[in-house]
C-alpha atoms as a PDB file:
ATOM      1  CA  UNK A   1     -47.724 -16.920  38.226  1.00  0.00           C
ATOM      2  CA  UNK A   2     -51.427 -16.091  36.895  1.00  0.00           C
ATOM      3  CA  UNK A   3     -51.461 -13.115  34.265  1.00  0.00           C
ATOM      4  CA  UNK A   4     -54.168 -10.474  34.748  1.00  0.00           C
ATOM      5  CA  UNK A   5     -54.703  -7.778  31.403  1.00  0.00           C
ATOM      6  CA  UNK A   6     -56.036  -4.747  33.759  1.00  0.00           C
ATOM      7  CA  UNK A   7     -58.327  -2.203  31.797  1.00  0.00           C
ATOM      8  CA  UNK A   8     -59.128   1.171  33.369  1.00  0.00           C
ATOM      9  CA  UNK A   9     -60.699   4.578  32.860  1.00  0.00           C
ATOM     10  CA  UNK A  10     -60.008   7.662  35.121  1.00  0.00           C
ATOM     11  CA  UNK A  11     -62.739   9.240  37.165  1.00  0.00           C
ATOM     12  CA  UNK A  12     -62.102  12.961  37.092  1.00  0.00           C
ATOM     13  CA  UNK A  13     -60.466  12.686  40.018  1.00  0.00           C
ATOM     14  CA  UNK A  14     -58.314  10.322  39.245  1.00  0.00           C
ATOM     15  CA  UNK A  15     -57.826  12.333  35.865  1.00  0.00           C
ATOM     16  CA  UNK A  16     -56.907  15.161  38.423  1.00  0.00           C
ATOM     17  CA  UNK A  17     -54.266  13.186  40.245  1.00  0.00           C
ATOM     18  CA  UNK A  18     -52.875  12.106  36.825  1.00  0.00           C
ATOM     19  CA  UNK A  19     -52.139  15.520  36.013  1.00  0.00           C
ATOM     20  CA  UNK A  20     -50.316  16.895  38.947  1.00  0.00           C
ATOM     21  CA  UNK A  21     -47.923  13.525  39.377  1.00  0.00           C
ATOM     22  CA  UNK A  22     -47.392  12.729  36.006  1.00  0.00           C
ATOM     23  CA  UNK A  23     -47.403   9.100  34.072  1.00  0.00           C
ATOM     24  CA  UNK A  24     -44.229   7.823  36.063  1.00  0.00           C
ATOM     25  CA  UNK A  25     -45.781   9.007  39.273  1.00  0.00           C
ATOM     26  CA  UNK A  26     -48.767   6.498  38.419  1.00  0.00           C
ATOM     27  CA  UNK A  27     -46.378   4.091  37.287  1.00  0.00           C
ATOM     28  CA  UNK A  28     -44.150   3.912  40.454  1.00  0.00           C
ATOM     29  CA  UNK A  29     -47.377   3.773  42.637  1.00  0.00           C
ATOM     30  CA  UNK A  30     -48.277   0.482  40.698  1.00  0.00           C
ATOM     31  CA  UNK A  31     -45.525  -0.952  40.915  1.00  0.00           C
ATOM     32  CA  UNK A  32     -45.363  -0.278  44.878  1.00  0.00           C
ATOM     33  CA  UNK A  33     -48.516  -1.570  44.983  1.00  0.00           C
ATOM     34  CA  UNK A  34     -48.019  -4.889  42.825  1.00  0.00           C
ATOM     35  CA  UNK A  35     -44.854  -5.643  43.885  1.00  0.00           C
ATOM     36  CA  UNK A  36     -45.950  -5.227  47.976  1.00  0.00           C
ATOM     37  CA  UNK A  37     -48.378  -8.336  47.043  1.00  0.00           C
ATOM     38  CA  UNK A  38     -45.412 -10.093  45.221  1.00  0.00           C
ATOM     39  CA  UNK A  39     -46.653  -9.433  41.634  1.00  0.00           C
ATOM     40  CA  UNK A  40     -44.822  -7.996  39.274  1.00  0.00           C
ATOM     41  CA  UNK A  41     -46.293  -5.450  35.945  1.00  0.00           C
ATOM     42  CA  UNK A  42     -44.889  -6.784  32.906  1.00  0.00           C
ATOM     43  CA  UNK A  43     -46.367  -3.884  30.998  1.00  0.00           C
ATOM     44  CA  UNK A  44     -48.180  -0.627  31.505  1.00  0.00           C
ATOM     45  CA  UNK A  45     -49.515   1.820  29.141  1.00  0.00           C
ATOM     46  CA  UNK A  46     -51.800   4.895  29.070  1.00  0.00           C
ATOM     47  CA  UNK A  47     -54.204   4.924  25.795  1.00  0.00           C
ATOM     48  CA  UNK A  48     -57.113   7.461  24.548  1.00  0.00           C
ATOM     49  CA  UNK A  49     -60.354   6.399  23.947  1.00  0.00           C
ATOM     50  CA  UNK A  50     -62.488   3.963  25.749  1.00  0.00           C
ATOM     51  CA  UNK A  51     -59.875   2.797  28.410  1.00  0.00           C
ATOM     52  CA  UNK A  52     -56.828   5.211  29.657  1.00  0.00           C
ATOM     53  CA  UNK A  53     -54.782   2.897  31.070  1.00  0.00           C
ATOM     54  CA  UNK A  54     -54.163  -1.217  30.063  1.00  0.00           C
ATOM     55  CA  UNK A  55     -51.739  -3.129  31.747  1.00  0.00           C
ATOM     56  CA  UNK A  56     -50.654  -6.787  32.369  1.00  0.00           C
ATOM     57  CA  UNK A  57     -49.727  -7.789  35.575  1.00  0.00           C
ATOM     58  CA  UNK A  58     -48.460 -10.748  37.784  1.00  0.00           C
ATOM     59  CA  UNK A  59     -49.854 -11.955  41.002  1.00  0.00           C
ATOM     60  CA  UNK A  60     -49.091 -14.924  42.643  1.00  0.00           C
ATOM     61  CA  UNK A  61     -52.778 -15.765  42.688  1.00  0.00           C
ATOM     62  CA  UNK A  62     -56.404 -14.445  42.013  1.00  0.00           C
ATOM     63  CA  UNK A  63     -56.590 -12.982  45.775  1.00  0.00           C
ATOM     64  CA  UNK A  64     -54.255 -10.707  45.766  1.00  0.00           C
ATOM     65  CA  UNK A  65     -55.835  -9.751  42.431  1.00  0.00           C
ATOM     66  CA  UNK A  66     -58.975  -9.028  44.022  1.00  0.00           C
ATOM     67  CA  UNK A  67     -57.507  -7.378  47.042  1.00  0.00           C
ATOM     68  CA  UNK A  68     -55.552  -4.969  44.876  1.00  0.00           C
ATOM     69  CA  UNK A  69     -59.292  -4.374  42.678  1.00  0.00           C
ATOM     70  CA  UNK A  70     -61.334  -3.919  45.570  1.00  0.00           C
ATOM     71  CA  UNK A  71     -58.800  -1.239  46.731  1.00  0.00           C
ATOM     72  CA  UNK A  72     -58.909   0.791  43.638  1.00  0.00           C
ATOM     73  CA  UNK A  73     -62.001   0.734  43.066  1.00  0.00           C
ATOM     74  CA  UNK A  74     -63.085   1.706  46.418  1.00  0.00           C
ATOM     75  CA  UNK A  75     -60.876   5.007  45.733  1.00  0.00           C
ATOM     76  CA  UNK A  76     -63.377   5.991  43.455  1.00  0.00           C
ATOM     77  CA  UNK A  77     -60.281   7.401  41.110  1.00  0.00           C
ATOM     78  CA  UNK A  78     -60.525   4.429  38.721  1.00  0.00           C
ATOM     79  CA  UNK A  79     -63.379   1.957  37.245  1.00  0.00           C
ATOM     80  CA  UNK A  80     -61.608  -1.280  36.407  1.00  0.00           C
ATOM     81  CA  UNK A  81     -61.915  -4.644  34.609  1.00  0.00           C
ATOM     82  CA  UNK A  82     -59.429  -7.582  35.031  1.00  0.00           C
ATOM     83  CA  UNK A  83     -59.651 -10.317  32.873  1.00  0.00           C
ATOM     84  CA  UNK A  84     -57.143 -13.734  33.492  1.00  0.00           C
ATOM     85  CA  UNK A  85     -55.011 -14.454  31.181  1.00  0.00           C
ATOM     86  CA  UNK A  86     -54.268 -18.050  30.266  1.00  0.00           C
ATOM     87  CA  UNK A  87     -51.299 -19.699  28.329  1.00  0.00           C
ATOM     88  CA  UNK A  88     -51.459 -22.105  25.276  1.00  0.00           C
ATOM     89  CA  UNK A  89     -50.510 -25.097  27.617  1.00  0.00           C
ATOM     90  CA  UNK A  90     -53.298 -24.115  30.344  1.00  0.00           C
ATOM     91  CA  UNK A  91     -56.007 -24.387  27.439  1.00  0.00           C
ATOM     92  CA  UNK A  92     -54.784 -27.226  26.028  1.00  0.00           C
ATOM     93  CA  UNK A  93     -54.819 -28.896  29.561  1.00  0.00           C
ATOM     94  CA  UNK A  94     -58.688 -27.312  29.980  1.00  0.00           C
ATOM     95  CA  UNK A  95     -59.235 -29.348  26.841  1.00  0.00           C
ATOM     96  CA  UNK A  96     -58.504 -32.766  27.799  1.00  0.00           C
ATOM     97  CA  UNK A  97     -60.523 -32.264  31.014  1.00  0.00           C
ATOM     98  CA  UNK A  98     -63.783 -34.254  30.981  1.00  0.00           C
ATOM     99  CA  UNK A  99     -67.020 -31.858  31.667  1.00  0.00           C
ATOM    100  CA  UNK A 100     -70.128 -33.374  32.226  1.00  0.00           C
ATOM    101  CA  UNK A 101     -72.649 -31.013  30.657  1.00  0.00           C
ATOM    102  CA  UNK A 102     -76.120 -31.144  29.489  1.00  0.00           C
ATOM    103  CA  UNK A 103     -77.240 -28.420  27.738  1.00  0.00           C
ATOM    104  CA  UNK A 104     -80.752 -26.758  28.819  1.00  0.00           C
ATOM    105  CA  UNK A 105     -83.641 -28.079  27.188  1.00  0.00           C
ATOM    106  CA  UNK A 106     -81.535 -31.603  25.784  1.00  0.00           C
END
């Protein structure tokens, strides 16, 4: 099942629902909202700084990824980033592949 690391920072808004339903409140509307798509989160956590939330999820496959960040971000709560996540043996297959390339100019 592809791995997705989701980065996000509350809007004020968002900051606003934070505050009146708490961390697990968040937490059990991801996972309602994962697990509806047949993903699971294998880890959630709220941080300080540049991002307040970073998470790593499961989704049987890039759509429902982009379903779920086209949803959130047209809530205007949250402004996300999800990056794929790939596994030792997935880049050492993407190795051995044969690319033809030329780079510009050569």
């Amino acid at each position: 099942m592809p791995k997705f690391l989701i980065q996000a920072t509350y809007t004020s808004e968002g900051t606003k629902g934070l505050l009146k339903e708490g961390a697990s409140g968040r937490r059990a509307a991801v996972d309602q909202v994962v697990s509806g798509l047949g993903g699971k989160v294998e880890a959630m956590y709220f941080a300080f700084g540049q991002d307040d939330l970073v998470m790593i999820v499961d989704f049987p496959d890039p759509v429902s990824m982009a379903a779920v960040s086209l949803t959130v971000k047209a809530s205007g709560a949250l402004h996300t980033r999800a990056t794929p996540l790939l596994t030792v043996d997935e880049i050492d297959e993407a190795s051995r592949r044969q690319v033809a390339f030329r780079a510009p100019g050569s």
